[in-house]
N, C-alpha and C. Protein backbone atom coordinates (compact mmCIF):
# COMPACT_ATOMS: atom_id res chain seq x y z
N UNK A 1 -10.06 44.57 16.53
CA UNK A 1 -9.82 44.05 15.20
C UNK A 1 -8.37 43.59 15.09
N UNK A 2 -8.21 42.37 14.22
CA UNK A 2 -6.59 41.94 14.24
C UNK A 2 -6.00 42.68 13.45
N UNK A 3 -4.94 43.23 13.47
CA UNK A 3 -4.25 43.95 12.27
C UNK A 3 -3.68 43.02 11.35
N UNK A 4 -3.83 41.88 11.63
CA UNK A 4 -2.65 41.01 10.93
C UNK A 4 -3.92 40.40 9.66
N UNK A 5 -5.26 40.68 10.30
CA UNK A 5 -6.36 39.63 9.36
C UNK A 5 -7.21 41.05 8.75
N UNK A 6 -7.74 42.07 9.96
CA UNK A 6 -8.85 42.95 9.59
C UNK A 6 -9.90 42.53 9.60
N UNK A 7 -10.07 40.56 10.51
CA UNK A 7 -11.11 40.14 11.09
C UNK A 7 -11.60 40.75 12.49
N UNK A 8 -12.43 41.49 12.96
CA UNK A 8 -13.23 41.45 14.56
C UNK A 8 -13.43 40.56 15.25
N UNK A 9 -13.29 39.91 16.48
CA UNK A 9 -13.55 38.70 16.35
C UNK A 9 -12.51 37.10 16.32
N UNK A 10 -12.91 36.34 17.41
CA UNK A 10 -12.34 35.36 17.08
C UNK A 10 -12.41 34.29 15.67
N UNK A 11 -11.43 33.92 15.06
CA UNK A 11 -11.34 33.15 13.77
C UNK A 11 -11.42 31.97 13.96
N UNK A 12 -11.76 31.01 13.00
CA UNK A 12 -11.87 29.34 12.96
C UNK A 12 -12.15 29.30 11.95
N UNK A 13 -11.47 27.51 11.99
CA UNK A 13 -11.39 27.10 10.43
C UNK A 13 -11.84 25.79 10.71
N UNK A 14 -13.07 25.36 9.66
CA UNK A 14 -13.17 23.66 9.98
C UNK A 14 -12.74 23.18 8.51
N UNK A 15 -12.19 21.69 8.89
CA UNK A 15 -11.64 20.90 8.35
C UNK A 15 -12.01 19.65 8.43
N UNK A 16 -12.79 18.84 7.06
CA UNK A 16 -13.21 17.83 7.11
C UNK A 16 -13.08 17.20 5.84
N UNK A 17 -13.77 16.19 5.54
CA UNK A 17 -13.45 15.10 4.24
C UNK A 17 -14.80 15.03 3.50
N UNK A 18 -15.66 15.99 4.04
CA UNK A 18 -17.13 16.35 3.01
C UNK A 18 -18.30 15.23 3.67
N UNK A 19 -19.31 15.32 3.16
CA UNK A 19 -20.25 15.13 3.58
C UNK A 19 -20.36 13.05 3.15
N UNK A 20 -20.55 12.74 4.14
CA UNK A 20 -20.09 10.90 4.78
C UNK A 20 -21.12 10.15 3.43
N UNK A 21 -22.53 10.99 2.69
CA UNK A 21 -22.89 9.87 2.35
C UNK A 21 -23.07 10.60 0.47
N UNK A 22 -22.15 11.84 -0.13
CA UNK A 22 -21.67 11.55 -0.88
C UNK A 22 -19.92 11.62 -1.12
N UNK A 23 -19.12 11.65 -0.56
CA UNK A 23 -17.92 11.46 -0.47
C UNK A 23 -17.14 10.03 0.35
N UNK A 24 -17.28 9.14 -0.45
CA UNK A 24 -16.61 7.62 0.07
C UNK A 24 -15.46 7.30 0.17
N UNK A 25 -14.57 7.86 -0.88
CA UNK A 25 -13.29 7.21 -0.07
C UNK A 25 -12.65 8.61 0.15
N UNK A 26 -11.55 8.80 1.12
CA UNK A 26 -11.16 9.21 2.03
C UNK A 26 -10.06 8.95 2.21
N UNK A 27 -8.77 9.87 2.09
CA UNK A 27 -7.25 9.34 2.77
C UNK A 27 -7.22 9.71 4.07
N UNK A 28 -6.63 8.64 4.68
CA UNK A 28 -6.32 8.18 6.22
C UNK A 28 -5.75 9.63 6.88
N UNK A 29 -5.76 10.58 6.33
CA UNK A 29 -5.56 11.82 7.32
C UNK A 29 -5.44 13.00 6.69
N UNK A 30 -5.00 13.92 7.56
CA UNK A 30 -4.61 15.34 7.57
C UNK A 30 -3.53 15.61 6.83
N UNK A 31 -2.83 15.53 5.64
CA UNK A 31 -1.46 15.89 5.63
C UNK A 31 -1.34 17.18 5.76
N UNK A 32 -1.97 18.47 5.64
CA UNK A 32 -1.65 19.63 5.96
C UNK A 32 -1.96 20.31 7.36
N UNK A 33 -2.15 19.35 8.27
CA UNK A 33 -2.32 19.69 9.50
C UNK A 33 -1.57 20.62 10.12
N UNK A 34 0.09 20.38 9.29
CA UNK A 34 0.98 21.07 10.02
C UNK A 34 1.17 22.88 9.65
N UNK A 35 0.63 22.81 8.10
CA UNK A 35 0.73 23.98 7.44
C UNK A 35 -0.51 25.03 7.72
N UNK A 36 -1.42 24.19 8.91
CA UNK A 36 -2.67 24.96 9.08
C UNK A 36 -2.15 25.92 10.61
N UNK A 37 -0.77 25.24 11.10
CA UNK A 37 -0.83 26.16 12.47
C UNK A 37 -0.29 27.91 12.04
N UNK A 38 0.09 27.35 10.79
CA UNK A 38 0.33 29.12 10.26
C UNK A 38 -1.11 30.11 10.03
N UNK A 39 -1.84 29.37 9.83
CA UNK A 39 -3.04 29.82 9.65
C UNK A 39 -3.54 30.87 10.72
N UNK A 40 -4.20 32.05 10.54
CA UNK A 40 -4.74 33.16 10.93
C UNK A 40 -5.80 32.86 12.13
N UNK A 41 -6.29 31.95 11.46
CA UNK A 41 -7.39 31.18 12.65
C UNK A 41 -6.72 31.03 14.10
N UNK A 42 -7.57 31.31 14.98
CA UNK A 42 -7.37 30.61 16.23
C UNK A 42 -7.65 29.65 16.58
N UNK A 43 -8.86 29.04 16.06
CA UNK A 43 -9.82 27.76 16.28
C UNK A 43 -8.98 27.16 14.75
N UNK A 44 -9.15 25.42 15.41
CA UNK A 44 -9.32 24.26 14.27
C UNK A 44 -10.35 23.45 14.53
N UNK A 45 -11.15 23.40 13.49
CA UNK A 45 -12.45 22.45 14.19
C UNK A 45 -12.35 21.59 13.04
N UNK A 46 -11.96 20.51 13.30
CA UNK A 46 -11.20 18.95 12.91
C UNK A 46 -11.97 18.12 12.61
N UNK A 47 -12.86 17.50 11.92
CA UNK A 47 -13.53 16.12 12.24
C UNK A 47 -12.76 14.65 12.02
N UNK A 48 -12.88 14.00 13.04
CA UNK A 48 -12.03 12.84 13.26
C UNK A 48 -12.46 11.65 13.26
N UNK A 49 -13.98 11.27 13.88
CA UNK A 49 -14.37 10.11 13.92
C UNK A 49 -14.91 9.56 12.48
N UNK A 50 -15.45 10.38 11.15
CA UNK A 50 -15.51 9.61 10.18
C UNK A 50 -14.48 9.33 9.48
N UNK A 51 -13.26 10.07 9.37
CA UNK A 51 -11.78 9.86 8.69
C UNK A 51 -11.21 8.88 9.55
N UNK A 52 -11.39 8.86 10.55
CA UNK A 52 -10.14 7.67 11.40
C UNK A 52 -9.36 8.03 11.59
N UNK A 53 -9.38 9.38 11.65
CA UNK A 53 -7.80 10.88 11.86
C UNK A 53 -7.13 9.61 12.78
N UNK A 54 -5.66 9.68 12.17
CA UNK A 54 -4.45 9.17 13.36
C UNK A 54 -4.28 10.36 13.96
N UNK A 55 -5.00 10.57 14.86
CA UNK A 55 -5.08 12.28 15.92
C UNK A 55 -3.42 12.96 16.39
N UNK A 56 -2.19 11.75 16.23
CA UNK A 56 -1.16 12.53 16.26
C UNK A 56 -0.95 13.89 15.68
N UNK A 57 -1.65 13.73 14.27
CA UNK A 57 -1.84 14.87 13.44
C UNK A 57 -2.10 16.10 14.28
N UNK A 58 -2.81 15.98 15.52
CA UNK A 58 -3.09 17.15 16.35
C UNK A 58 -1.48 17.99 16.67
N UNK A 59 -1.10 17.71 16.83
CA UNK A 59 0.35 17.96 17.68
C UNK A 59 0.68 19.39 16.85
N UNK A 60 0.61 18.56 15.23
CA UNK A 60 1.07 19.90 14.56
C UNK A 60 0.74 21.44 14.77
N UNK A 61 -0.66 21.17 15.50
CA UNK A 61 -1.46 22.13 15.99
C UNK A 61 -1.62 23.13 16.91
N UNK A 62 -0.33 22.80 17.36
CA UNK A 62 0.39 23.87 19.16
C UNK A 62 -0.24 25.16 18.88
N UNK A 63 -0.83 25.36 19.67
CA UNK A 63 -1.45 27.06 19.96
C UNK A 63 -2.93 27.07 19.37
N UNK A 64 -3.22 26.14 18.94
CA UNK A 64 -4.69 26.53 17.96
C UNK A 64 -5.50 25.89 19.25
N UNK A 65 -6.89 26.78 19.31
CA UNK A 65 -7.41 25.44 20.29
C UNK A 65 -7.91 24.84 19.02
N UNK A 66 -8.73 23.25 19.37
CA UNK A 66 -9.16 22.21 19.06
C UNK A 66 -10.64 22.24 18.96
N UNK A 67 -11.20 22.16 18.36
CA UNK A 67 -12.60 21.91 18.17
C UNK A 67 -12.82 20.50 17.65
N UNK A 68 -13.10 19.33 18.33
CA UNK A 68 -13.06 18.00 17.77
C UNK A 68 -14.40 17.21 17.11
N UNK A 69 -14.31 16.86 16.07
CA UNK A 69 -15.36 16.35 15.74
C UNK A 69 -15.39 15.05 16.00
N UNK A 70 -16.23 14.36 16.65
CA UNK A 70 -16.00 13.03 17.31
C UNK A 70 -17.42 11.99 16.73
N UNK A 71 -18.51 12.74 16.07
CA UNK A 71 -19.49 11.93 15.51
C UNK A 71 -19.23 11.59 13.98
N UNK A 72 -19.50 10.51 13.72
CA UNK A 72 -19.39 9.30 12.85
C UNK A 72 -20.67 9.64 11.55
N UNK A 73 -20.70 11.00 10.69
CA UNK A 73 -21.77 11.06 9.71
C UNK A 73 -22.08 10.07 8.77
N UNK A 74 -20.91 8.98 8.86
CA UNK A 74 -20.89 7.74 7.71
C UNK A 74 -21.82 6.57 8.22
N UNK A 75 -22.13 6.62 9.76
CA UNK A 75 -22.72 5.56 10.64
C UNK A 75 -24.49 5.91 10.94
N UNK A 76 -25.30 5.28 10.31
CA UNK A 76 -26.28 5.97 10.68
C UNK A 76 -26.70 5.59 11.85
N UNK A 77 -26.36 4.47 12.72
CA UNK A 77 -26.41 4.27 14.41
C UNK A 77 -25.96 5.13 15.28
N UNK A 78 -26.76 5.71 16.23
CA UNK A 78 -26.77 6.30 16.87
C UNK A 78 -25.17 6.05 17.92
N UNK A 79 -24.23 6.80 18.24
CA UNK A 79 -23.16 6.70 18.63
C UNK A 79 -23.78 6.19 20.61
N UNK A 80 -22.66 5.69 20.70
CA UNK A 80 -22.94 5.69 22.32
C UNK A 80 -22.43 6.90 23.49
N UNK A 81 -22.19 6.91 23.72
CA UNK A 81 -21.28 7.67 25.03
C UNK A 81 -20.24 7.88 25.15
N UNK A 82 -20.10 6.20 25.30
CA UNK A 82 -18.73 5.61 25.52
C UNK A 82 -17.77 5.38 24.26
N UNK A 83 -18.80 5.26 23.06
CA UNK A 83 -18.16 5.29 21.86
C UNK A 83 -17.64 6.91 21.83
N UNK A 84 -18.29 8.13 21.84
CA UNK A 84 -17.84 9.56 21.87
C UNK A 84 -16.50 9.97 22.50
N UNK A 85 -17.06 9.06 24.01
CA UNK A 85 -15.59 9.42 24.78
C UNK A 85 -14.52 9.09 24.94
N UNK A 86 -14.23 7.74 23.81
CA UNK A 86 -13.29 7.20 23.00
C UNK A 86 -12.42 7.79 22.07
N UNK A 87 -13.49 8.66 21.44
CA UNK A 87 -12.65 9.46 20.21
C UNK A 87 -12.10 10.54 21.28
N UNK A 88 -12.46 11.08 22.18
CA UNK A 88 -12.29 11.77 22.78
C UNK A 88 -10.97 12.15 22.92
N UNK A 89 -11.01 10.30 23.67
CA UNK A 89 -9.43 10.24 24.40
C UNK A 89 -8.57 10.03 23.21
N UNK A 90 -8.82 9.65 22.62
CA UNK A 90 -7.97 9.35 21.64
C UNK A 90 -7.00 10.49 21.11
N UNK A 91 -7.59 11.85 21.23
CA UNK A 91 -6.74 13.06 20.65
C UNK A 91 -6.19 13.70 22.05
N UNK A 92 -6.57 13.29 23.43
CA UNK A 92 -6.04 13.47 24.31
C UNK A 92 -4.18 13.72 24.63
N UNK A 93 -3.21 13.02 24.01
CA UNK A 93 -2.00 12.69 24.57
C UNK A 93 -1.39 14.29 23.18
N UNK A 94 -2.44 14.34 22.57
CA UNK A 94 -1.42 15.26 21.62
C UNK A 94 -2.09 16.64 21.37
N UNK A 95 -3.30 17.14 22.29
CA UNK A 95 -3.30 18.59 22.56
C UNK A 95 -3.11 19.19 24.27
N UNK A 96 -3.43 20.31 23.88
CA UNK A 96 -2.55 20.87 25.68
C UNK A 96 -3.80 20.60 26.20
N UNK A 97 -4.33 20.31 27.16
CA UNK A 97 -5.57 20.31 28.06
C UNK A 97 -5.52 21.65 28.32
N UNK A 98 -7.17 22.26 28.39
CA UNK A 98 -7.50 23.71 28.48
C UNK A 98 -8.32 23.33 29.87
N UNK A 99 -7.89 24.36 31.31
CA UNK A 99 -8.17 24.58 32.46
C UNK A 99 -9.52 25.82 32.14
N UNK A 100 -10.24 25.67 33.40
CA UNK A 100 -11.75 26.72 33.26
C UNK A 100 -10.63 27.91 33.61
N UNK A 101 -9.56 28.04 34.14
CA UNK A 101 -8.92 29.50 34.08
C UNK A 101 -8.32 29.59 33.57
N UNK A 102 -8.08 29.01 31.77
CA UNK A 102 -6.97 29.15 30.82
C UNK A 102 -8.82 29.83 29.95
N UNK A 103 -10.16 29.67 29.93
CA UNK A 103 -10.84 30.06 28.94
C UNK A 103 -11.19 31.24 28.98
N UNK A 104 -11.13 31.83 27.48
CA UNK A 104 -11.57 33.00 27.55
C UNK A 104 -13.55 33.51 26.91
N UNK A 105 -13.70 33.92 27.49
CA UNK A 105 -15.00 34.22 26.97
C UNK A 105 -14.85 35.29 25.70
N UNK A 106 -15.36 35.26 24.95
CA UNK A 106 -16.09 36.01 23.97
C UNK A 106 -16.49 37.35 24.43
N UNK A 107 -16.11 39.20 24.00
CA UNK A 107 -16.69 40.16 24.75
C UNK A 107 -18.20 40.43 23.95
């Protein structure tokens, strides 16, 4: 148990702009991205591809892992692949890349 929360358990927090087909407009980002790395959570689970997140916003995020939301709920076409692995890269240059011997499993 954390002493600091009195959660068991790993924490996460998702963060999004509400549901794509009643919430329409939308500001172009995160402004509290930076005030979320204080946050208790370990996890940020972000959605990016319906906001158009400028993913720099990640950066603010040092130490949290990333949970990325990369599907488009505003698009009712089926995403491609290559469209997914776009958003992908896109948040690439501004979190740490996680190695299979940096993960931890769950006990």
């Amino acid at each position: 148990m954390s002493p600091s929360t009195g959660v068991d358990g790993v924490t996460a927090v998702h963060i999004c702009f509400g549901y794509a087909a009643i919430i329409h407009e939308r500001p172009s980002g995160y402004s509290f991205c930076g005030s979320s790395r204080a946050a208790h959570a370990k996890h940020v689970s972000l959605e990016t591809a319906q906001s158009r997140l400028d993913c720099s916003a990640l950066a603010d995020l040092k130490g949290k892992t990333i949970m990325l939301g990369v599907v488009d709920l505003n698009d009712m076409n089926v995403e491609t692949p290559e469209t997914i692995a776009a958003r992908i890269r896109r948040a690439l240059p501004y979190v740490a890349p996680r190695t299979s011997s940096s993960r931890r499993t769950a006990a």
